[in-house]
Protein backbone atom coordinates (compact mmCIF):
# COMPACT_ATOMS: atom_id res chain seq x y z
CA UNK A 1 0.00 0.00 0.00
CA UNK A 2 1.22 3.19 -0.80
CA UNK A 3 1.83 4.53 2.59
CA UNK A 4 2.99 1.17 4.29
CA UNK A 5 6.34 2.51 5.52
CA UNK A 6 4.98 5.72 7.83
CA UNK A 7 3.83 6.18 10.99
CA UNK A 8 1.44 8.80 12.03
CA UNK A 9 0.90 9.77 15.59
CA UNK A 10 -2.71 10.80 15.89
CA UNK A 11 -3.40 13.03 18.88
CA UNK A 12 -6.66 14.56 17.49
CA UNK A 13 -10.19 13.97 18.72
CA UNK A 14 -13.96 13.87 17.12
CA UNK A 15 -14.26 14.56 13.17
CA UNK A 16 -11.90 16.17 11.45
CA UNK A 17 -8.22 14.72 12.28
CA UNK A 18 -9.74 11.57 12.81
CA UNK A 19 -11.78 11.54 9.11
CA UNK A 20 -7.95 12.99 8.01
CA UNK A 21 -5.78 10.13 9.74
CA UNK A 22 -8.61 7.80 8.87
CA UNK A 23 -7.67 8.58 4.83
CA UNK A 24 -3.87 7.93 5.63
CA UNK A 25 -4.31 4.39 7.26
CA UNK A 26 -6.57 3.45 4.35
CA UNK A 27 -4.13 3.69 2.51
CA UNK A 28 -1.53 1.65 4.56
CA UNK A 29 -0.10 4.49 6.81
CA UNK A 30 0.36 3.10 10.63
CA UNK A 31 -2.02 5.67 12.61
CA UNK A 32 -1.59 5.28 16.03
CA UNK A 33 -4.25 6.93 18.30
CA UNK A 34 -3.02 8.36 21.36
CA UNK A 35 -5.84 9.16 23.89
CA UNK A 36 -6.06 10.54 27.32
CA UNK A 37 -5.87 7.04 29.85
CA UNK A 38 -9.48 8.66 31.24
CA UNK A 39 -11.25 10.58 29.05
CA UNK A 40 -9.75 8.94 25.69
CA UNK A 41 -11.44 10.54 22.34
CA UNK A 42 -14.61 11.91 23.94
CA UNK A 43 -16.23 10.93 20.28
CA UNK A 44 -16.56 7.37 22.16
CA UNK A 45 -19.34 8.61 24.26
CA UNK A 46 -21.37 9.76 21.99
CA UNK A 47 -24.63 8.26 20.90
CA UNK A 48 -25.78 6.09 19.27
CA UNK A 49 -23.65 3.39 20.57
CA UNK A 50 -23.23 -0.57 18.86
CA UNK A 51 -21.05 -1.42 21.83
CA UNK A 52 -18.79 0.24 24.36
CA UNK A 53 -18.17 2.83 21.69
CA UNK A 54 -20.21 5.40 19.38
CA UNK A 55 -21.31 4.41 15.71
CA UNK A 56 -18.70 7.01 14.49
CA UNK A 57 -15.80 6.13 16.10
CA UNK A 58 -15.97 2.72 14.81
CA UNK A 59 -16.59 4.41 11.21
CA UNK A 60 -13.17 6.92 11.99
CA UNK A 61 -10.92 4.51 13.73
CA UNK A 62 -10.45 1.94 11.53
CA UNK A 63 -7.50 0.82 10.20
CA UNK A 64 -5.87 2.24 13.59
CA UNK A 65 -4.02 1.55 16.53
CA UNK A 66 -4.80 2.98 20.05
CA UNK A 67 -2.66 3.68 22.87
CA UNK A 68 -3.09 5.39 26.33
CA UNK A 69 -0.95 8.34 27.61
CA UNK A 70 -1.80 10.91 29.98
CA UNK A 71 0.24 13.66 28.43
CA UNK A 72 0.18 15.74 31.69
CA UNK A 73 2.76 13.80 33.44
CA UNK A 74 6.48 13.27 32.46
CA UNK A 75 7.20 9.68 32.28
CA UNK A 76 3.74 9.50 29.22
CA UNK A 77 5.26 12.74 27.53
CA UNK A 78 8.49 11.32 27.19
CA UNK A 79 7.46 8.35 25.70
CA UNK A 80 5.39 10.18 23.43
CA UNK A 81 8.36 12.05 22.70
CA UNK A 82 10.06 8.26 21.81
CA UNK A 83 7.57 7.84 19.55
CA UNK A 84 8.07 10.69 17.77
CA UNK A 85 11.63 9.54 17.01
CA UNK A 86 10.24 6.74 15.21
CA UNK A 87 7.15 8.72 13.53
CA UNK A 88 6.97 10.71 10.38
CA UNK A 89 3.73 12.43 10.82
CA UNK A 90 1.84 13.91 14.07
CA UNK A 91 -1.59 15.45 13.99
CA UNK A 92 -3.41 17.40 16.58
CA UNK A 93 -6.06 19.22 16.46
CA UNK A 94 -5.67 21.38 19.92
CA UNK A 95 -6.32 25.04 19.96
CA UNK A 96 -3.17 26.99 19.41
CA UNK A 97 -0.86 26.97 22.41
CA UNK A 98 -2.09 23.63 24.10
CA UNK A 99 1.09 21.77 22.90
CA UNK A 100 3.69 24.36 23.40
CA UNK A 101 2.32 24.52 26.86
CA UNK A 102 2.65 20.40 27.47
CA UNK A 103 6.41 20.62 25.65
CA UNK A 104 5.41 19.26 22.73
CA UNK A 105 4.96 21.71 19.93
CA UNK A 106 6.82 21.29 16.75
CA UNK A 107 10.07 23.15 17.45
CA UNK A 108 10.70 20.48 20.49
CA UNK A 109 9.37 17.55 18.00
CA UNK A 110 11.78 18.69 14.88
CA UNK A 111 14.91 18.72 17.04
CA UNK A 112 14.49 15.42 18.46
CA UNK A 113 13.35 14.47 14.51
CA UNK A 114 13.73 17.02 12.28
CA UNK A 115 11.87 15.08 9.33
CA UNK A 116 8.85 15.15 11.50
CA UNK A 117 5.48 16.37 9.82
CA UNK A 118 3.59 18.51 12.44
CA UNK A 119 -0.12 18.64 10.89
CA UNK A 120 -2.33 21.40 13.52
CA UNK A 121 -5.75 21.35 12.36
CA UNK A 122 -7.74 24.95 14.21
CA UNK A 123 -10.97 26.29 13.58
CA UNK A 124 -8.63 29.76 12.65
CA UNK A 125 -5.40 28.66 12.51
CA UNK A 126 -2.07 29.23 14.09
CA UNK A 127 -2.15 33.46 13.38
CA UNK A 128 -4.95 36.11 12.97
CA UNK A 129 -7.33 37.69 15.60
CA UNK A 130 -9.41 34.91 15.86
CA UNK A 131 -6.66 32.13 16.47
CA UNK A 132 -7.84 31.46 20.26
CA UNK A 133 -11.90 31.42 19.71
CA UNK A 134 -13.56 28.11 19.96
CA UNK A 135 -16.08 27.50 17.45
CA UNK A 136 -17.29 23.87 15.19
CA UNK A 137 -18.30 23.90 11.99
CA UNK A 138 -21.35 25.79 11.61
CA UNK A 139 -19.33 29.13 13.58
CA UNK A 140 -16.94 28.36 10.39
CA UNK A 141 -19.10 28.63 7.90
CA UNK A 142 -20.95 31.47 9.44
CA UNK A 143 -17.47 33.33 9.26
CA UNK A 144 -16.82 32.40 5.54
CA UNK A 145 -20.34 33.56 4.35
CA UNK A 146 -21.27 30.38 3.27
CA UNK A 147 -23.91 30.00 6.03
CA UNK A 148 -25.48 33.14 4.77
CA UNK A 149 -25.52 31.88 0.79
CA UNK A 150 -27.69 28.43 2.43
CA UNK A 151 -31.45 28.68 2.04
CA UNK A 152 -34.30 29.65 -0.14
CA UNK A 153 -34.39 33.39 -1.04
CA UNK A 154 -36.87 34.75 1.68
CA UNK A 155 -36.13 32.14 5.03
CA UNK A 156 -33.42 32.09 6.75
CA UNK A 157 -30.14 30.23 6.31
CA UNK A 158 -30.35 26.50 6.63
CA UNK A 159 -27.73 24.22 8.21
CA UNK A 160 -26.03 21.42 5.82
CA UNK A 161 -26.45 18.21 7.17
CA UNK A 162 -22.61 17.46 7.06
CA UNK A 163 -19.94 18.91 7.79
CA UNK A 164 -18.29 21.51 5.63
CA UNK A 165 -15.72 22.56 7.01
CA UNK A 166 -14.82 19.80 9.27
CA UNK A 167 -14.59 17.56 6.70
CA UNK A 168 -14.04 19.92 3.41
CA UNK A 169 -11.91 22.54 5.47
CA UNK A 170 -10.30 20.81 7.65
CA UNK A 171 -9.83 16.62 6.94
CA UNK A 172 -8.93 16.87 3.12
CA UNK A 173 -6.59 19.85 2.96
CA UNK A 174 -4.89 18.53 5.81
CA UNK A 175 -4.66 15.39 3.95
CA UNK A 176 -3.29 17.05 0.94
CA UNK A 177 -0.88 18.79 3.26
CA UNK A 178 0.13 16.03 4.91
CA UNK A 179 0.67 13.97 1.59
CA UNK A 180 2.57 17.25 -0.39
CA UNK A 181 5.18 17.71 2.96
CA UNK A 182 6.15 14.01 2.45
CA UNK A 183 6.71 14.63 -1.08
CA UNK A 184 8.83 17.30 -0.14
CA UNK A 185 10.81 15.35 2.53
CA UNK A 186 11.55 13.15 -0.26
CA UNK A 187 13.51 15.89 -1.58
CA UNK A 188 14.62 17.51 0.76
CA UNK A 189 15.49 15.44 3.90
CA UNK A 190 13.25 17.90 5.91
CA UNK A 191 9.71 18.05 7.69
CA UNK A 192 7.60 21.04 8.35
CA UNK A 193 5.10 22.36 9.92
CA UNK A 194 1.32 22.04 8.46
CA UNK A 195 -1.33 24.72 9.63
CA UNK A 196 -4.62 23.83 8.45
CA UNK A 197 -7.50 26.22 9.74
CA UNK A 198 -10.97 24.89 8.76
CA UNK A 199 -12.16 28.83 8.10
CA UNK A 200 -9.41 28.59 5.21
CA UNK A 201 -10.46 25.35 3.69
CA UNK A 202 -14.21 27.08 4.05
CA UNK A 203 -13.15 30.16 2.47
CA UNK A 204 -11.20 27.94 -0.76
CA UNK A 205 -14.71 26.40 -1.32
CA UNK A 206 -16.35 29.68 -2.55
CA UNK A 207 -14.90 30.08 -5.84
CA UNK A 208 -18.68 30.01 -7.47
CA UNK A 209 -19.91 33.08 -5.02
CA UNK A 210 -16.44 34.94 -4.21
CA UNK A 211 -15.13 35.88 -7.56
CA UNK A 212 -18.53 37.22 -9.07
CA UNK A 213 -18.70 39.38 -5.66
CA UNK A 214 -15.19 40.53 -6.37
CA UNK A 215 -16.56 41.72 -9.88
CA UNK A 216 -19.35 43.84 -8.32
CA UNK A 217 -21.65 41.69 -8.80
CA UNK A 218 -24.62 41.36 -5.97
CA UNK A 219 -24.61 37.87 -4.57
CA UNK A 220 -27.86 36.88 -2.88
CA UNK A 221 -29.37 34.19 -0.93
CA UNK A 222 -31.34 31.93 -3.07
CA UNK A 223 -31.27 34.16 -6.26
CA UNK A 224 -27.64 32.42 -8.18
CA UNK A 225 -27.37 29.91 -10.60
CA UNK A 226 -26.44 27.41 -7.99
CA UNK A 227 -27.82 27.94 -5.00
CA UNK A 228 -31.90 28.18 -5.57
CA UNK A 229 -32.33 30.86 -7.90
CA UNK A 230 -33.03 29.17 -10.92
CA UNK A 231 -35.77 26.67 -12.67
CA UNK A 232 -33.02 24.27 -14.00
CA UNK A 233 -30.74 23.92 -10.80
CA UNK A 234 -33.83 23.07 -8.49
CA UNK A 235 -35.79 20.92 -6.09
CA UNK A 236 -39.37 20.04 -6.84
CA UNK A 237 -41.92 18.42 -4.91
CA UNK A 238 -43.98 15.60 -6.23
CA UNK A 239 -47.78 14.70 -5.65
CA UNK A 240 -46.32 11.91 -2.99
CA UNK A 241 -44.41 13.99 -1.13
CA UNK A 242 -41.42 13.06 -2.59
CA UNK A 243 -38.87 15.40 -4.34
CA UNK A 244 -36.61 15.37 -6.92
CA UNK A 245 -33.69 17.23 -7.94
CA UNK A 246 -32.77 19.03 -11.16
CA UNK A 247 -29.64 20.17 -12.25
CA UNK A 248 -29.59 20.88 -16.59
CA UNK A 249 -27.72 24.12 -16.90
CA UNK A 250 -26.65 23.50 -19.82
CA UNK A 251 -29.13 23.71 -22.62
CA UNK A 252 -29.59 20.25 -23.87
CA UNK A 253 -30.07 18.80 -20.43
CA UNK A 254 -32.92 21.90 -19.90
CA UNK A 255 -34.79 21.16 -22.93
CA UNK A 256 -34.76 17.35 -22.66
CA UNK A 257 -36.37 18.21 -19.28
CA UNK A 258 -39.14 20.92 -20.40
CA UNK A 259 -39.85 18.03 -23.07
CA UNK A 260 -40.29 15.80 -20.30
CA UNK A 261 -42.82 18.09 -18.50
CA UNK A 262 -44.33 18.95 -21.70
CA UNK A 263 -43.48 23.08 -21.59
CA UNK A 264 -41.40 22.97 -24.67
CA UNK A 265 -42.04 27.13 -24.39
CA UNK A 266 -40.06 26.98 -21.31
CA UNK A 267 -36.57 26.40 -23.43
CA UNK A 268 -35.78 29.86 -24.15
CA UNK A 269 -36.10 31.19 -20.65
CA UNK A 270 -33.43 29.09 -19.46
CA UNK A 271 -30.90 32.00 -18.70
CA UNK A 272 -33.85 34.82 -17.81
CA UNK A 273 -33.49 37.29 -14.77
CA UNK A 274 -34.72 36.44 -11.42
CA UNK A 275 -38.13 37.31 -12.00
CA UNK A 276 -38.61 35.39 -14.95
CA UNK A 277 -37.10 32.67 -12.95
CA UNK A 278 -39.32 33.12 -10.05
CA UNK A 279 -42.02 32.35 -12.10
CA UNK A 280 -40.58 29.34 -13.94
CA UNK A 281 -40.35 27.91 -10.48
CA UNK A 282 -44.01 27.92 -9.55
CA UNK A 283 -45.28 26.93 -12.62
CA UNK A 284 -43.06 23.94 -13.16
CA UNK A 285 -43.64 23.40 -9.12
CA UNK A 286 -47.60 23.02 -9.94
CA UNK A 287 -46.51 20.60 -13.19
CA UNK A 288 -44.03 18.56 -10.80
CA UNK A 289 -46.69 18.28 -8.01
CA UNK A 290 -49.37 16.67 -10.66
CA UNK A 291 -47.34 13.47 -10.56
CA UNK A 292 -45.68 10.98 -8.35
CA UNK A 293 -42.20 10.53 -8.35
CA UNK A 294 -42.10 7.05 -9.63
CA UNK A 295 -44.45 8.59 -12.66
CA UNK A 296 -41.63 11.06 -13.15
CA UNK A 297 -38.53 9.01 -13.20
CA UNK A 298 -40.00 6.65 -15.64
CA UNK A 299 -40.75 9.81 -18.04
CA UNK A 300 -37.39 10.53 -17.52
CA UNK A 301 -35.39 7.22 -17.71
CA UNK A 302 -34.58 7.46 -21.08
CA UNK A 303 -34.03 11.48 -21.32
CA UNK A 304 -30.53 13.16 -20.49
CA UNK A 305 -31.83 15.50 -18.42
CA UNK A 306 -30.01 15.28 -14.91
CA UNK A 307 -33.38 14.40 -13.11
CA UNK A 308 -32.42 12.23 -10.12
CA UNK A 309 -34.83 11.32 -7.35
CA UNK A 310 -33.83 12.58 -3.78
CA UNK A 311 -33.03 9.65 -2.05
CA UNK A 312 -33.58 8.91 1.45
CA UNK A 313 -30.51 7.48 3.61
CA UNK A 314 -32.02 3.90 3.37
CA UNK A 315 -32.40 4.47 -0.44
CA UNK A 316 -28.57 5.57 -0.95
CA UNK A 317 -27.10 2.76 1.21
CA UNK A 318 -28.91 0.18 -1.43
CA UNK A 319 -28.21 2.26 -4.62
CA UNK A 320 -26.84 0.12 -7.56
CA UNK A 321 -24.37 2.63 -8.42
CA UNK A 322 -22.85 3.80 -4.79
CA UNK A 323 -23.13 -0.26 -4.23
CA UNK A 324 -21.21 -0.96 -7.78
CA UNK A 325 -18.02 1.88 -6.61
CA UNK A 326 -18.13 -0.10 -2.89
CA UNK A 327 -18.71 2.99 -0.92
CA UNK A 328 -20.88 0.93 1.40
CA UNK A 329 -18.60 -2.46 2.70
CA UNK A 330 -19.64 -4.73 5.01
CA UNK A 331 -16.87 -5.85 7.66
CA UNK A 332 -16.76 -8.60 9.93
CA UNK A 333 -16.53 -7.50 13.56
CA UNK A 334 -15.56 -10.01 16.50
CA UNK A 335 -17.89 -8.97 18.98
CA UNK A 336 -20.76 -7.04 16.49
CA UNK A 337 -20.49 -9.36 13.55
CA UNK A 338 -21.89 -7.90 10.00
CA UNK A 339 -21.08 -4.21 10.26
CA UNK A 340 -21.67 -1.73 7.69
CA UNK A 341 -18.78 0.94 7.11
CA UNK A 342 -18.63 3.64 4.48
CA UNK A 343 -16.31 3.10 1.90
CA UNK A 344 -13.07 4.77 0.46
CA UNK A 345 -13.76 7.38 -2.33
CA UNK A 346 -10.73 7.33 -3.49
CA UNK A 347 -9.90 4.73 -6.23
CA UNK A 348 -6.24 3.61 -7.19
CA UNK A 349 -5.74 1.13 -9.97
CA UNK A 350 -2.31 -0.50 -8.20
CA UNK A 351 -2.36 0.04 -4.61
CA UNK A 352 -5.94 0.72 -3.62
CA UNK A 353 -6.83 1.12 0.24
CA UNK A 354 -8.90 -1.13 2.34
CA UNK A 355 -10.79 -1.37 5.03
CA UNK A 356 -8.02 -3.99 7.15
CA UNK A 357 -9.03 -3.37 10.99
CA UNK A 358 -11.70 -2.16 13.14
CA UNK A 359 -11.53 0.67 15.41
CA UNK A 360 -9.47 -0.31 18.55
CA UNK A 361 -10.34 -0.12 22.01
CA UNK A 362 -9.06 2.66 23.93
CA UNK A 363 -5.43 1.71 25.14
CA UNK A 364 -6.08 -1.72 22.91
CA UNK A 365 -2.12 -1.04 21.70
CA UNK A 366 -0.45 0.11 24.84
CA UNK A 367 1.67 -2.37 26.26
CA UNK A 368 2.29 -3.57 22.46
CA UNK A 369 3.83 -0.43 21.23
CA UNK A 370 5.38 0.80 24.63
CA UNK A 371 7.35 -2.50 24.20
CA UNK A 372 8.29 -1.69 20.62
CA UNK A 373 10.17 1.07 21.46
CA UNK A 374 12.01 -0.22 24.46
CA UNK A 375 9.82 2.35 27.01
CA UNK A 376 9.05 -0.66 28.81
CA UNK A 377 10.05 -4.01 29.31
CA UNK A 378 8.82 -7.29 27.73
């Protein structure tokens, strides 16, 4: 597997350095969880649980080892600090200061192993007024104006239902930072420091709203292309109560669908202000609403017009296609038996990742690793 050879010290807690760390032992990387002997990753406690542990965790933590140190006292942080002789990457995911003030922030970690990668992922960062605020994902997106662009035109903004920048802003570019400072060490010998703030990554999302603002342009809730203000990038209800989802902005995919509803007239006013717009909406909400959705999708099986049923959670988990690309695997767990996990989205054609290991029980590597490294005795 392509990252077979490094160790990663994982000191992070709840979504997004776990989701991160998660990605790098999928892909072969030896992630060793340290948690706090009491209180380990509080993520455990969470409900709902299958066992001892929460229904995430086991989803995060796979692929991983676990050990217990109480960073606090001496004799844990320097064996911590052993470990780090033997690791390439750390992540954390402390607010700013925390680690310099337990004597084990990056300038203390890069002398004892100066091709150590020191991944920090912050709501804000490392610098900048806001480096010491708490805050989860929705304060993030709030900050970015991206919470404000959420929501139909005249109600207020609406919460995704995953998370944005915990997962978008924080996980992946920390992933991609991770993966382009071992590139670099390849070169160069030496590690570095990675500062991932999950504002940033929310801010780097924007480049459909951000630019056009930048232009003059007045960017409104509910009123763009892409986020509600138009009859071909929409959600319509059906006469079940169902609702589908259409998204033909491009001309051929529009009229294949106006031929579906039978408004051939409606082709021209594809690109038409807001007003026009406004009233495309309603009137193709009234035509929408006249059928069910089965009705619909078997009008439109055969038509390219990017008409796809909004599926509910027990829907997706059976689709043929999600299915077909293995993003839902079952695993064999000692104690739980069949367990579902999500699968890996990304697809190599030589060294693919897997799903090897479930998530460990807290401290479930101690003795084994302590041992490894001589910081105790056989």
């Amino acid at each position: 597997m392509p990252l077979h050879s490094i160790r990663v010290l994982d000191l992070s807690r709840l979504l997004p350095g776990p989701y991160c760390t998660m990605m790098l032992a999928d892909f072969g990387a030896e992630v060793i969880k340290v948690e706090d002997p009491v209180a380990g990753d509080y993520l455990r406690d969470f409900q709902p649980k299958i066992d001892e542990d929460n229904a995430f965790f086991h989803s995060l933590n796979r692929n991983k080892k676990s050990i217990c140190l109480d960073l606090k006292s001496e004799k844990d942080r320097n064996h911590f600090l052993m470990l780090v002789e033997t690791a390439d990457v750390v992540v954390e995911s402390f607010r700013p200061g925390v680690m310099e003030r337990l004597g084990l922030d990056y300038e203390t970690m890069k002398d004892i192993n100066p091709g150590i990668i020191y991944c920090a992922i912050t709501g804000y960062g490392q610098t900048g007024p806001y480096k010491d605020k708490p805050g989860h994902d929705i304060n993030y997106l709030s900050d970015a104006g991206l919470l404000h662009m959420m929501g139909e035109k005249d109600g207020k903004p609406v919460i995704p239902a995953t998370q944005i920048a915990d997962i978008g802003g924080g996980a992946y570019p920390a992933l991609a930072g991770i993966l382009l400072a071992l590139l670099e060490r390849g070169k160069s010998g030496k590690g570095q420091f990675v500062d991932v703030a999950m504002l940033d990554g929310v801010v780097s999302w924007m480049h459909m709203l951000l630019p056009s603002f930048f232009a003059g342009q007045n960017v409104n809730r509910g009123e763009e292309l892409l986020n509600g203000g138009f009859a071909c990038y929409q959600v319509y209800e059906t006469k079940d109560q169902r609702h589908l989802s259409m998204g033909g902005i491009e001309l051929k995919f529009w009229a294949a669908f106006c031929e579906g509803i039978g408004r051939t007239d409606f082709i021209p006013l594809l690109d038409k202000p807001v007003h026009v717009q406004e009233q495309l909406i309603e009137e193709i909400g009234k035509i929408i609403a006249s059928k069910t959705l089965e009705e619909w999708l078997k009008i439109f099986s055969e038509k390219d017009a990017c008409v796809t049923a909004i599926q509910t959670l027990d829907e997706a988990a059976k689709d043929p296609q999600i299915m077909a690309r293995k993003m839902i695997q079952t695993v064999q767990h000692p104690q739980l038996g069949n367990m579902k996990q999500i699968g890996i989205p990304i697809k190599l054609s030589e060294t693919p990742g897997r799903i090897l290991t479930n998530a460990p029980k807290r401290g479930e590597h101690t003795n084994e690793i302590l041992r490894e490294i001589g910081a105790v005795k056989s």
